[in-house]
PDB file of N, CA and C in Angstrom:
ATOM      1  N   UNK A   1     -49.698 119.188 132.430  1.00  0.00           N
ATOM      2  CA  UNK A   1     -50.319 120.469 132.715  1.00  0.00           C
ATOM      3  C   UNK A   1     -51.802 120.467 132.364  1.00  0.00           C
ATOM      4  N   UNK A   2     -52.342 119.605 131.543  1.00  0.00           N
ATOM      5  CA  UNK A   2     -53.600 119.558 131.310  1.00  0.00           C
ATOM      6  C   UNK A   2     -54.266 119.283 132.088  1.00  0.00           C
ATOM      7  N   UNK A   3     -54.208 118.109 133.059  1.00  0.00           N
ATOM      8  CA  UNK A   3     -54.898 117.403 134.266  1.00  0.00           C
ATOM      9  C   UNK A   3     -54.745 118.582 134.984  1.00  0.00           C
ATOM     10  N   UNK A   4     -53.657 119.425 135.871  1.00  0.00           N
ATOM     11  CA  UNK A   4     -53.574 120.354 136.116  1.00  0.00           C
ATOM     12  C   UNK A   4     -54.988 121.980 136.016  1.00  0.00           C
ATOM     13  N   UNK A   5     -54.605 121.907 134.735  1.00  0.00           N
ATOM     14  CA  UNK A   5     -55.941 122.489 134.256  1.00  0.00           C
ATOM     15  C   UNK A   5     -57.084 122.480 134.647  1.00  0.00           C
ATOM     16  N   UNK A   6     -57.264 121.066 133.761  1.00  0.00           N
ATOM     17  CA  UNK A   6     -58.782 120.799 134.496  1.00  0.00           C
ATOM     18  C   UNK A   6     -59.476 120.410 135.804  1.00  0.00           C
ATOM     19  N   UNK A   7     -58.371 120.434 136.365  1.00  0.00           N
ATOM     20  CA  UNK A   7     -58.594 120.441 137.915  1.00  0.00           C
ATOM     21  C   UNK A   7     -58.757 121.564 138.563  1.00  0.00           C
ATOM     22  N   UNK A   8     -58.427 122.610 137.622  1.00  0.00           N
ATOM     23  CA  UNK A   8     -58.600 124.220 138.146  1.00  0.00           C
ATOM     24  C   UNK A   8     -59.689 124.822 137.876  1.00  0.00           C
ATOM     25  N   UNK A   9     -59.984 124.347 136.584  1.00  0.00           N
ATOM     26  CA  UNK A   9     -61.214 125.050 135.835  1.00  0.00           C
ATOM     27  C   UNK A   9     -62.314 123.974 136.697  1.00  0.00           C
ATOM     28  N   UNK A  10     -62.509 122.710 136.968  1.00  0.00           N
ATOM     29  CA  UNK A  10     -63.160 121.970 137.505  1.00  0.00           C
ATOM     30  C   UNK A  10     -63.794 121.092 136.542  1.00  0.00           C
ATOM     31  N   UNK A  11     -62.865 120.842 135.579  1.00  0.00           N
ATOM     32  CA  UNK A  11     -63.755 119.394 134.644  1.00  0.00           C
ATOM     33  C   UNK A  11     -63.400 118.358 135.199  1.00  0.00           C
ATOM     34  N   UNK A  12     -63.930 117.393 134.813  1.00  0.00           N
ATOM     35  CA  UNK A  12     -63.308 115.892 135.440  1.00  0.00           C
ATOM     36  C   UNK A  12     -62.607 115.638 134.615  1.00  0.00           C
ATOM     37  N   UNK A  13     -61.546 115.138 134.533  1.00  0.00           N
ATOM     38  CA  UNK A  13     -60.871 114.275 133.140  1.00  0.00           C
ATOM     39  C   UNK A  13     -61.298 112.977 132.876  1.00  0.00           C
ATOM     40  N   UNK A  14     -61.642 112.449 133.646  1.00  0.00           N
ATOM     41  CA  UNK A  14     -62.391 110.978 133.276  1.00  0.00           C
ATOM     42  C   UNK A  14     -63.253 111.002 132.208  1.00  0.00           C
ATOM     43  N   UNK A  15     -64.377 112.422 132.338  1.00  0.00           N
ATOM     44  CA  UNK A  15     -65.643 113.053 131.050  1.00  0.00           C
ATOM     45  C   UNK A  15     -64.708 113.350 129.592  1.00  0.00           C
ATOM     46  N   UNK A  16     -63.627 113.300 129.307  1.00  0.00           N
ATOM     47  CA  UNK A  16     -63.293 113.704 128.553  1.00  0.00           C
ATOM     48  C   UNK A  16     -61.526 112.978 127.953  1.00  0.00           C
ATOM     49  N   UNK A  17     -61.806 111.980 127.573  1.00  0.00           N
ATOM     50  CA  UNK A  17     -60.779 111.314 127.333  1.00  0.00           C
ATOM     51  C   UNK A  17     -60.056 111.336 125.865  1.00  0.00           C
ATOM     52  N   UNK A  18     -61.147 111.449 125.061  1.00  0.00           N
ATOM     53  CA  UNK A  18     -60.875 111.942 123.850  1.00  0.00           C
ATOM     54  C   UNK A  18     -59.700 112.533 123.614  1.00  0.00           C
ATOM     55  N   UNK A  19     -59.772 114.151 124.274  1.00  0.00           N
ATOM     56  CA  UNK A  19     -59.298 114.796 123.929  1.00  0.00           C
ATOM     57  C   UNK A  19     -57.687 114.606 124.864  1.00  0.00           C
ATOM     58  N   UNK A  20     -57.289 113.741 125.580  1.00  0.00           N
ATOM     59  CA  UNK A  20     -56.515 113.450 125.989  1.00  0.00           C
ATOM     60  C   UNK A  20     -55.523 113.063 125.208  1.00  0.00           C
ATOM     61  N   UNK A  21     -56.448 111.829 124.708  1.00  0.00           N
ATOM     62  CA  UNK A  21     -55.599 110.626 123.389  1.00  0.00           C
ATOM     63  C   UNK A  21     -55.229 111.974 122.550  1.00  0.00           C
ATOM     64  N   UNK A  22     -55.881 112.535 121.877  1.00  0.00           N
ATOM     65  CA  UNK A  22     -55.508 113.048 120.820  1.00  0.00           C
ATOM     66  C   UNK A  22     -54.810 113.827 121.068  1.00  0.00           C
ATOM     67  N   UNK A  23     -53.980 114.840 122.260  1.00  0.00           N
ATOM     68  CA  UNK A  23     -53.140 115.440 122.708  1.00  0.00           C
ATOM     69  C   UNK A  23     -51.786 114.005 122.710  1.00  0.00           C
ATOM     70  N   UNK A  24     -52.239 113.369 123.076  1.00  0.00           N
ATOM     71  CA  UNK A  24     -51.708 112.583 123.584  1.00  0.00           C
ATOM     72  C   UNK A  24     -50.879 112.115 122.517  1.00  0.00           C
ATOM     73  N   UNK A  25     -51.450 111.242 120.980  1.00  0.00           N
ATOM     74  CA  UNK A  25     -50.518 111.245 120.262  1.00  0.00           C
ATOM     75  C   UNK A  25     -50.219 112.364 118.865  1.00  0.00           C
ATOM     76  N   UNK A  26     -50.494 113.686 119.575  1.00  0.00           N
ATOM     77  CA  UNK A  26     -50.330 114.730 118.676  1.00  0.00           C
ATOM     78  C   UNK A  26     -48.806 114.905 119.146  1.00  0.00           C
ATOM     79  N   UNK A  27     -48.561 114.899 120.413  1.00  0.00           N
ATOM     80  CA  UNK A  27     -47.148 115.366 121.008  1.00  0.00           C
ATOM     81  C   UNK A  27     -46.526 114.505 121.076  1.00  0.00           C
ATOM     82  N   UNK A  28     -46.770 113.281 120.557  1.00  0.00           N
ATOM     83  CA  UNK A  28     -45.865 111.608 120.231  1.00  0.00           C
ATOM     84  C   UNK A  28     -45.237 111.911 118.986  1.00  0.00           C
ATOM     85  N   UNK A  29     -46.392 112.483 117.989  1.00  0.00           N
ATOM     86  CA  UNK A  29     -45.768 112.528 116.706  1.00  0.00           C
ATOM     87  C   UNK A  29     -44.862 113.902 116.458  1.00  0.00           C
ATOM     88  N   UNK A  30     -44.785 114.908 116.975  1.00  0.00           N
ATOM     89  CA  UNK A  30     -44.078 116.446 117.425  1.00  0.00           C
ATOM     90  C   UNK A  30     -42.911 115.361 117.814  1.00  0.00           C
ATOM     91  N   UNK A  31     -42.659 114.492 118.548  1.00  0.00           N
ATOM     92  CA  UNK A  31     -41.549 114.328 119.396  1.00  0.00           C
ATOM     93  C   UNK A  31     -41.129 113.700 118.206  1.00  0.00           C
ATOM     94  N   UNK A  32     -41.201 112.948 117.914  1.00  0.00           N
ATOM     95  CA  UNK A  32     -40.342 111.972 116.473  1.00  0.00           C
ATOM     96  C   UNK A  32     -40.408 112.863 115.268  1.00  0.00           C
ATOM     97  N   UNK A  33     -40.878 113.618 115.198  1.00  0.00           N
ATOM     98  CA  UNK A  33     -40.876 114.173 113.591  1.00  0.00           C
ATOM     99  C   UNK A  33     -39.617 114.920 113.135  1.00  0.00           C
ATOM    100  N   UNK A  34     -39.719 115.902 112.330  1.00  0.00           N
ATOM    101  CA  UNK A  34     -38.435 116.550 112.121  1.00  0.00           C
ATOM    102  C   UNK A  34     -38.609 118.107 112.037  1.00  0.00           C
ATOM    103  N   UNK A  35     -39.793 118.346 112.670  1.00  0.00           N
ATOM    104  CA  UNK A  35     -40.264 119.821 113.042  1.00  0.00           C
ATOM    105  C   UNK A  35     -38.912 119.977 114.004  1.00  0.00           C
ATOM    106  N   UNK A  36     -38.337 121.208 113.911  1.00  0.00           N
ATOM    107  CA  UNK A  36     -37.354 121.861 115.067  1.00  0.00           C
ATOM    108  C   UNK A  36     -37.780 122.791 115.416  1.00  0.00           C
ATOM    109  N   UNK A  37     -37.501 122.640 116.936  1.00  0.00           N
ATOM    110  CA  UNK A  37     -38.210 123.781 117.661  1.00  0.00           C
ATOM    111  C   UNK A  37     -36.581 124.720 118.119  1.00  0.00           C
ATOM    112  N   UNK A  38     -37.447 125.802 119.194  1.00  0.00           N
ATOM    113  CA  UNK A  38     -36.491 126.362 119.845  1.00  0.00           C
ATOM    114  C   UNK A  38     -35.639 126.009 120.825  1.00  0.00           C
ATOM    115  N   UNK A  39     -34.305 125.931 121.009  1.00  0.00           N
ATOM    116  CA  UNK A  39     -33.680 125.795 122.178  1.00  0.00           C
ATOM    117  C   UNK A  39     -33.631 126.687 123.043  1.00  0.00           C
ATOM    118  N   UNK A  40     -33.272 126.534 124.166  1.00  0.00           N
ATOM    119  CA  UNK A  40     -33.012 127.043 125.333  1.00  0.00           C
ATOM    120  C   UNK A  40     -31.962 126.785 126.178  1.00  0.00           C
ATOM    121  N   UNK A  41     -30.977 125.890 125.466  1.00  0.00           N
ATOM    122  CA  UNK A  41     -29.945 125.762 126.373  1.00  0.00           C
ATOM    123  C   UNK A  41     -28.507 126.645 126.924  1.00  0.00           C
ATOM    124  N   UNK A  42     -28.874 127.433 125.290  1.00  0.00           N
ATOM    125  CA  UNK A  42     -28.016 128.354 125.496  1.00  0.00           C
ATOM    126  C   UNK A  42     -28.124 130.255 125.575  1.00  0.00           C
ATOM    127  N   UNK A  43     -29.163 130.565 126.621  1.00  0.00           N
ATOM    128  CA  UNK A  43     -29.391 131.717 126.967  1.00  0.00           C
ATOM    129  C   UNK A  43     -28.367 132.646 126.981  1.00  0.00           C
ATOM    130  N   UNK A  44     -28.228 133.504 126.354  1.00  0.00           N
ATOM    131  CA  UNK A  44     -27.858 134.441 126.396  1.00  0.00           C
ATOM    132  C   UNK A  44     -27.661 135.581 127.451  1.00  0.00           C
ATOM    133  N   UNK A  45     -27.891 135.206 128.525  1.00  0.00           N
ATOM    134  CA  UNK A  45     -28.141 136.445 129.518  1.00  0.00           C
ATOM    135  C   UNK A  45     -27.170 137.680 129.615  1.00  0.00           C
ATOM    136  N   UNK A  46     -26.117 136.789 129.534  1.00  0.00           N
ATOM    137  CA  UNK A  46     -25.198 138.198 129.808  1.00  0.00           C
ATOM    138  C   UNK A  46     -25.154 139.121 128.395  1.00  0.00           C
ATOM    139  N   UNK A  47     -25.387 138.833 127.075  1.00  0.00           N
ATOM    140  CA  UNK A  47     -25.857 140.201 126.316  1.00  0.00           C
ATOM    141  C   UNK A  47     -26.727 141.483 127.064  1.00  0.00           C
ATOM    142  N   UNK A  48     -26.891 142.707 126.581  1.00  0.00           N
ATOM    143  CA  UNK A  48     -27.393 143.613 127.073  1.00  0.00           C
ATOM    144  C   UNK A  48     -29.121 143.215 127.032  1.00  0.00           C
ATOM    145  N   UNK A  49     -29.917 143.315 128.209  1.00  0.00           N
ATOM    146  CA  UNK A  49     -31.405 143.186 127.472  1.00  0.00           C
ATOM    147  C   UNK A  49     -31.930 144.486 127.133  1.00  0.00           C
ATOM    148  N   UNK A  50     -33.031 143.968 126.890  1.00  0.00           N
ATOM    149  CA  UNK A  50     -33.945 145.114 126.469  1.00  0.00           C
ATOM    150  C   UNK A  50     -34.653 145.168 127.113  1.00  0.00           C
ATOM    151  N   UNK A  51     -35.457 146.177 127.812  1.00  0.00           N
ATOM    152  CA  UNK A  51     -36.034 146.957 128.666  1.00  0.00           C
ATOM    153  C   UNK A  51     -37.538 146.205 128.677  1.00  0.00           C
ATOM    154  N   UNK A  52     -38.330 145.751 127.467  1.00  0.00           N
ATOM    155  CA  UNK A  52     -39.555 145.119 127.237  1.00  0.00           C
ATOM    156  C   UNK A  52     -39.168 143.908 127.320  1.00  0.00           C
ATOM    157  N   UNK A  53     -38.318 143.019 127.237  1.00  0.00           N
ATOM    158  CA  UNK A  53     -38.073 142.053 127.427  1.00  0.00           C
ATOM    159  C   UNK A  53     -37.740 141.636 129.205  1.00  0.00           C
ATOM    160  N   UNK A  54     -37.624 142.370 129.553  1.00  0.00           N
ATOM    161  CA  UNK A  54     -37.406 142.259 131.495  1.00  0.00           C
ATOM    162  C   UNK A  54     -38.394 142.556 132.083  1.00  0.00           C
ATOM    163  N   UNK A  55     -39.686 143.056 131.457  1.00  0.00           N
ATOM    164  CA  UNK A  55     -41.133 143.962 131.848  1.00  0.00           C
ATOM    165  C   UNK A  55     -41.700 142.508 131.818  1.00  0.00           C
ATOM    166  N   UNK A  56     -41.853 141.802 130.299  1.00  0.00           N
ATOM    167  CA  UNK A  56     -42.518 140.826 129.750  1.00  0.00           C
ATOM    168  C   UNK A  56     -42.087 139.862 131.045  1.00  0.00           C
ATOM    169  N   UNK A  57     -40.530 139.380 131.290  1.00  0.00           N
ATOM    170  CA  UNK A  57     -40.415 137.979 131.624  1.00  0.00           C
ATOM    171  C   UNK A  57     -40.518 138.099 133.064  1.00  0.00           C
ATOM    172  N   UNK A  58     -40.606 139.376 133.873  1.00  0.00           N
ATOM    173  CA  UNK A  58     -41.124 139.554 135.434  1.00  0.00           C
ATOM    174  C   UNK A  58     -42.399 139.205 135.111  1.00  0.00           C
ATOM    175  N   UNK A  59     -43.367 139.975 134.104  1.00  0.00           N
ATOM    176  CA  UNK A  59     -44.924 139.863 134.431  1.00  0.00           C
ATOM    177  C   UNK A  59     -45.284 137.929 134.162  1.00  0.00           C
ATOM    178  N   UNK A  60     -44.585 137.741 133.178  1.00  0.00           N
ATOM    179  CA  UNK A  60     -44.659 136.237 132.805  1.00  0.00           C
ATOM    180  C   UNK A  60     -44.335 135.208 134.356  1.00  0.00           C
ATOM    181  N   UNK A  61     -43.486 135.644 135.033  1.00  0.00           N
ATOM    182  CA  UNK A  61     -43.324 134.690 136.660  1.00  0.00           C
ATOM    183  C   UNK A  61     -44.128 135.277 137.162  1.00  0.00           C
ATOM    184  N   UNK A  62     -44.476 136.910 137.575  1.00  0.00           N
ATOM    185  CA  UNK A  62     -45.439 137.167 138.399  1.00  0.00           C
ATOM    186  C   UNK A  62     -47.000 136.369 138.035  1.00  0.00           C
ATOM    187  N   UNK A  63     -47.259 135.840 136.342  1.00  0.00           N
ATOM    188  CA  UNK A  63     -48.240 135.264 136.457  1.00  0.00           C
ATOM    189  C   UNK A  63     -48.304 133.821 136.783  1.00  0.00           C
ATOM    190  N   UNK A  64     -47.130 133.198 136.325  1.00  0.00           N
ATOM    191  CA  UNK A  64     -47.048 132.001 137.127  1.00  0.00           C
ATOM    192  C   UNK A  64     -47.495 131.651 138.454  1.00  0.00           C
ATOM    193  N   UNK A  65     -46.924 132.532 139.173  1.00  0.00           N
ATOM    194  CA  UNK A  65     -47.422 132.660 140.708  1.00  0.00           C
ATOM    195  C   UNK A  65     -48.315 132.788 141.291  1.00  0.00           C
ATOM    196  N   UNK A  66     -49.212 133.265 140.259  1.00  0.00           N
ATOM    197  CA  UNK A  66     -50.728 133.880 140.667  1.00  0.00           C
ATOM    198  C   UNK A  66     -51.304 133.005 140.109  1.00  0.00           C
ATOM    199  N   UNK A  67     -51.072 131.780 139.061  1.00  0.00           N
ATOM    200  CA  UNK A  67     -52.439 131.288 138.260  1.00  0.00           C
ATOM    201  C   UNK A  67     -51.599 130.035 137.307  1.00  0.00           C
ATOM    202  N   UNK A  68     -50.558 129.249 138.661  1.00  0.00           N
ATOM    203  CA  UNK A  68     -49.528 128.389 137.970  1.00  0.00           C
ATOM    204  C   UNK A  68     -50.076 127.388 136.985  1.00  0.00           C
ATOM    205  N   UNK A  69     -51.106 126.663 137.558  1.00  0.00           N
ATOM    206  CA  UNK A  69     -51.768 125.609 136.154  1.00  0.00           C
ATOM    207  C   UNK A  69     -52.486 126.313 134.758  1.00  0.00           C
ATOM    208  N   UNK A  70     -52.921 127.424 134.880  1.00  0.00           N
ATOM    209  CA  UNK A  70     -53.380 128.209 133.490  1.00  0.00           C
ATOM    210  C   UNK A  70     -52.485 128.182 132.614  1.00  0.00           C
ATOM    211  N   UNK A  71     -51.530 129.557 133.902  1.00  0.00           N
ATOM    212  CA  UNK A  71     -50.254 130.000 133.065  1.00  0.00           C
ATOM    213  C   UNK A  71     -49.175 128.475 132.248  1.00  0.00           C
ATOM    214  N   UNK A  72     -48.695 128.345 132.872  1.00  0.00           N
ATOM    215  CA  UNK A  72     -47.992 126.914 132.921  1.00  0.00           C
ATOM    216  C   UNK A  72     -48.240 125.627 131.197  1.00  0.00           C
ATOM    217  N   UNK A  73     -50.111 125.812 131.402  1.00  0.00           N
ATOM    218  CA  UNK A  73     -50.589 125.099 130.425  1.00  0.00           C
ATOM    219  C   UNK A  73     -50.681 125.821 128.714  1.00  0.00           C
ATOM    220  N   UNK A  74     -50.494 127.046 129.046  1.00  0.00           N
ATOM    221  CA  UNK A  74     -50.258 128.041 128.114  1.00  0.00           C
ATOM    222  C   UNK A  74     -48.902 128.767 127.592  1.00  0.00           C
ATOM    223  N   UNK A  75     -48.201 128.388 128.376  1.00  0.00           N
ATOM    224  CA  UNK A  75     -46.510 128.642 127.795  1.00  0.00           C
ATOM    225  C   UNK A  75     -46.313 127.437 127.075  1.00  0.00           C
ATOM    226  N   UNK A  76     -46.928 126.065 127.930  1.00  0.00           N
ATOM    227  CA  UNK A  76     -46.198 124.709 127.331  1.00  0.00           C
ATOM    228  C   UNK A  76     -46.766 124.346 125.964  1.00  0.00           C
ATOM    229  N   UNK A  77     -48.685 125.108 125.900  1.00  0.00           N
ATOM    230  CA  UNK A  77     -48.993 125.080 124.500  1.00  0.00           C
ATOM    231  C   UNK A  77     -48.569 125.673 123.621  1.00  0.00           C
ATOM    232  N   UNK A  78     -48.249 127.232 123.458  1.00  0.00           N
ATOM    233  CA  UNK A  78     -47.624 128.114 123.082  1.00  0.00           C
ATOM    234  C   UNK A  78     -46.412 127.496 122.510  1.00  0.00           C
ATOM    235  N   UNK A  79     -45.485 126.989 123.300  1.00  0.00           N
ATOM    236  CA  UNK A  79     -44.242 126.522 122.880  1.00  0.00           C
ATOM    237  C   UNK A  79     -44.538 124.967 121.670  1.00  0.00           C
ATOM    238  N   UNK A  80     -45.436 124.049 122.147  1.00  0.00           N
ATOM    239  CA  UNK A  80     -45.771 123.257 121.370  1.00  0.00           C
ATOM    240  C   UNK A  80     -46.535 123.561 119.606  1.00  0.00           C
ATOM    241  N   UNK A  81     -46.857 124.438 119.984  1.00  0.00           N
ATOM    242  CA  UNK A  81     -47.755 125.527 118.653  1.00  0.00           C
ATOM    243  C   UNK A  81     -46.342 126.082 117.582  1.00  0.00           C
ATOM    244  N   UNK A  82     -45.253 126.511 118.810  1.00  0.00           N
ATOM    245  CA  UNK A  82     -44.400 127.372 117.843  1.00  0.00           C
ATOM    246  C   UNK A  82     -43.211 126.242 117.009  1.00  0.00           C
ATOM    247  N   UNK A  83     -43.265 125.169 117.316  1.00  0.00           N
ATOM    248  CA  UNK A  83     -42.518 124.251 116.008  1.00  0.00           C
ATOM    249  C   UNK A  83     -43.547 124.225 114.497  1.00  0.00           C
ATOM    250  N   UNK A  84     -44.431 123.718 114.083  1.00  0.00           N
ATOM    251  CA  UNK A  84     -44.763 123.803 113.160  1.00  0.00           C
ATOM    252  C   UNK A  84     -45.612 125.210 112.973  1.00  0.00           C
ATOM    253  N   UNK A  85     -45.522 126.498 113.531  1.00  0.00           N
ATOM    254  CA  UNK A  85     -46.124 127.707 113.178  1.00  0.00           C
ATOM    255  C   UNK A  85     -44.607 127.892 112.606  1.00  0.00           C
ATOM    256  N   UNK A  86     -43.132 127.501 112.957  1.00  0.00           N
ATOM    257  CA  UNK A  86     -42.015 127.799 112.232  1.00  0.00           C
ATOM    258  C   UNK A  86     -41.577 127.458 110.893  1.00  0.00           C
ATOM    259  N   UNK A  87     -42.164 125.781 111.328  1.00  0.00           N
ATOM    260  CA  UNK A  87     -42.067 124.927 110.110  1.00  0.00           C
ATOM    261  C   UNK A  87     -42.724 125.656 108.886  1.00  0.00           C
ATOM    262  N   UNK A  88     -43.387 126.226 108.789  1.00  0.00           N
ATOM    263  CA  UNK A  88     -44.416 126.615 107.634  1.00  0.00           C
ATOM    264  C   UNK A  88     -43.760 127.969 107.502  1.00  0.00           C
ATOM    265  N   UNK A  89     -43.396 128.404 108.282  1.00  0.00           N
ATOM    266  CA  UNK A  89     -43.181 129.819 107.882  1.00  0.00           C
ATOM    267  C   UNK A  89     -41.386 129.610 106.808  1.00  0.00           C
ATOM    268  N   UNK A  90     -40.900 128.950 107.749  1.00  0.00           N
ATOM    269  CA  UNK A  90     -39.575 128.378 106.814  1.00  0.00           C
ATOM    270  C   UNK A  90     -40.198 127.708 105.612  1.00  0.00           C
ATOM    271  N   UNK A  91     -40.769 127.001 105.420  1.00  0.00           N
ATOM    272  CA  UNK A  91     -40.902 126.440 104.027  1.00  0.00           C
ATOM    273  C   UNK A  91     -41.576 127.408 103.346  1.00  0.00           C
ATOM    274  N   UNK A  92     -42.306 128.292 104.207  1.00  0.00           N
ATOM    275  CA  UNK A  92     -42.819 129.163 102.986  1.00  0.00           C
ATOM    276  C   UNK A  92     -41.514 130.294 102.144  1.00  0.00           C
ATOM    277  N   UNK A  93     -40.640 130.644 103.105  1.00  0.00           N
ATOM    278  CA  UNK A  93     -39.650 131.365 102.997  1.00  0.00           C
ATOM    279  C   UNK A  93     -38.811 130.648 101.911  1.00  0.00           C
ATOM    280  N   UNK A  94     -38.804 129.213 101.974  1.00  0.00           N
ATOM    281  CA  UNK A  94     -37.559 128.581 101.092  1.00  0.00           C
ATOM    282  C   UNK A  94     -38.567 128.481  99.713  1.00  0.00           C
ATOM    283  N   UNK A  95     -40.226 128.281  99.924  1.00  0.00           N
ATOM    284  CA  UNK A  95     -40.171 128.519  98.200  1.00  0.00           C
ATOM    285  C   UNK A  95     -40.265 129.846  97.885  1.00  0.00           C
ATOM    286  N   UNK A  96     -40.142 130.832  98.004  1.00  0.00           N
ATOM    287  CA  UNK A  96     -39.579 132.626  97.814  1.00  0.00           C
ATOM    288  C   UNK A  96     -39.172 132.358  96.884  1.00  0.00           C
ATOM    289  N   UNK A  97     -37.633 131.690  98.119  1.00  0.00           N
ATOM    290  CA  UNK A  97     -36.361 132.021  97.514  1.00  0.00           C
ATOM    291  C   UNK A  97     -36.027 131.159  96.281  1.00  0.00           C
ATOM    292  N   UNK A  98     -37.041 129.845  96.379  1.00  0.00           N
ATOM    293  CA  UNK A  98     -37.030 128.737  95.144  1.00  0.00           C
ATOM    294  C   UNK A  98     -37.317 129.543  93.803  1.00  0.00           C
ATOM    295  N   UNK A  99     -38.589 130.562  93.841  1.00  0.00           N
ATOM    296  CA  UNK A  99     -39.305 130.751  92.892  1.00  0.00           C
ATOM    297  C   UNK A  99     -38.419 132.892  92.484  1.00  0.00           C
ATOM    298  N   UNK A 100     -37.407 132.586  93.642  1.00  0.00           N
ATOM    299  CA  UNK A 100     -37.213 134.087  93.512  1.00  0.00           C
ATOM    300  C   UNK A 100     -35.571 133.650  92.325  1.00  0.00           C
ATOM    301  N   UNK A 101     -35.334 132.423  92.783  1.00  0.00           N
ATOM    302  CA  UNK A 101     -33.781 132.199  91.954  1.00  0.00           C
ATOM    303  C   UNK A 101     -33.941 131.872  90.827  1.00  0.00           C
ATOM    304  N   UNK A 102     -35.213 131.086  90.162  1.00  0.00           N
ATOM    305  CA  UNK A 102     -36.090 130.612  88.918  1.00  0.00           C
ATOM    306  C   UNK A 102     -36.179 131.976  88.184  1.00  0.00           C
ATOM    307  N   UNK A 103     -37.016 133.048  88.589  1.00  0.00           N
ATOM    308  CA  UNK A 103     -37.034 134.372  88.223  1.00  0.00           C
ATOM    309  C   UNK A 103     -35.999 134.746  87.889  1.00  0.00           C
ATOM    310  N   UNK A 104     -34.735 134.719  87.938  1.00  0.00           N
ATOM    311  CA  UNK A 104     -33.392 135.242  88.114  1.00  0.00           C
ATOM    312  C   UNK A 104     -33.251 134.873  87.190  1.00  0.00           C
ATOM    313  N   UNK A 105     -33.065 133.389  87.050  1.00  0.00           N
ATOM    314  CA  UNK A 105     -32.143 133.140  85.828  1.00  0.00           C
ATOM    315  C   UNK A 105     -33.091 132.199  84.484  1.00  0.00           C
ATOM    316  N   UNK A 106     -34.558 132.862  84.364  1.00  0.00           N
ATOM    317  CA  UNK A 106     -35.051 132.886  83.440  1.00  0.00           C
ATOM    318  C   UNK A 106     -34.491 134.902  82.589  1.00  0.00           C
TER     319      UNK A 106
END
């Protein structure tokens, strides 16, 4: 989706390789690590939705459609962002509860 990109916005990618590599083995090391991300295999659809949630995921395809390499390059970053924006938020949560059970039974 990046080449994509910059084929929209009109950079060359050849000018800018750098930042390729370093995408490049940022999402090498995401893939082997032990960050967990979200699944998707098991959607839920048939639960009841919610009304903002059917607003959001029409306007989300209607923008696909209108602006597929932007959009596209920005869900897939977004989604790449949200494993270790989790990771941290869980470890911050587990020392709480580290420093909340210490409290307890001092």
């Amino acid at each position: 989706t990046i080449v994509l990109l910059y084929h929209k916005l009109g950079f060359n990618v050849e000018s800018h390789p750098i930042i390729i590599l370093v995408m490049l083995y940022v999402l090498a090391f995401l893939m082997v690590s032990n960050i967990k991300y979200n699944s998707f295999k098991k959607p839920e659809l048939s639960k009841k939705m919610n009304f903002h949630v059917l607003v959001t995921a029409i306007l989300i395809l209607i923008s696909i459609a209108a602006q597929p390499s932007i959009v596209l390059f920005l869900l897939s970053f977004l989604y790449v962002l949200s494993g270790p924006v989790s990771a941290v938020f869980r470890l911050k949560k587990t020392r709480q509860e580290v420093t909340k059970t210490r409290n307890v039974d001092t």
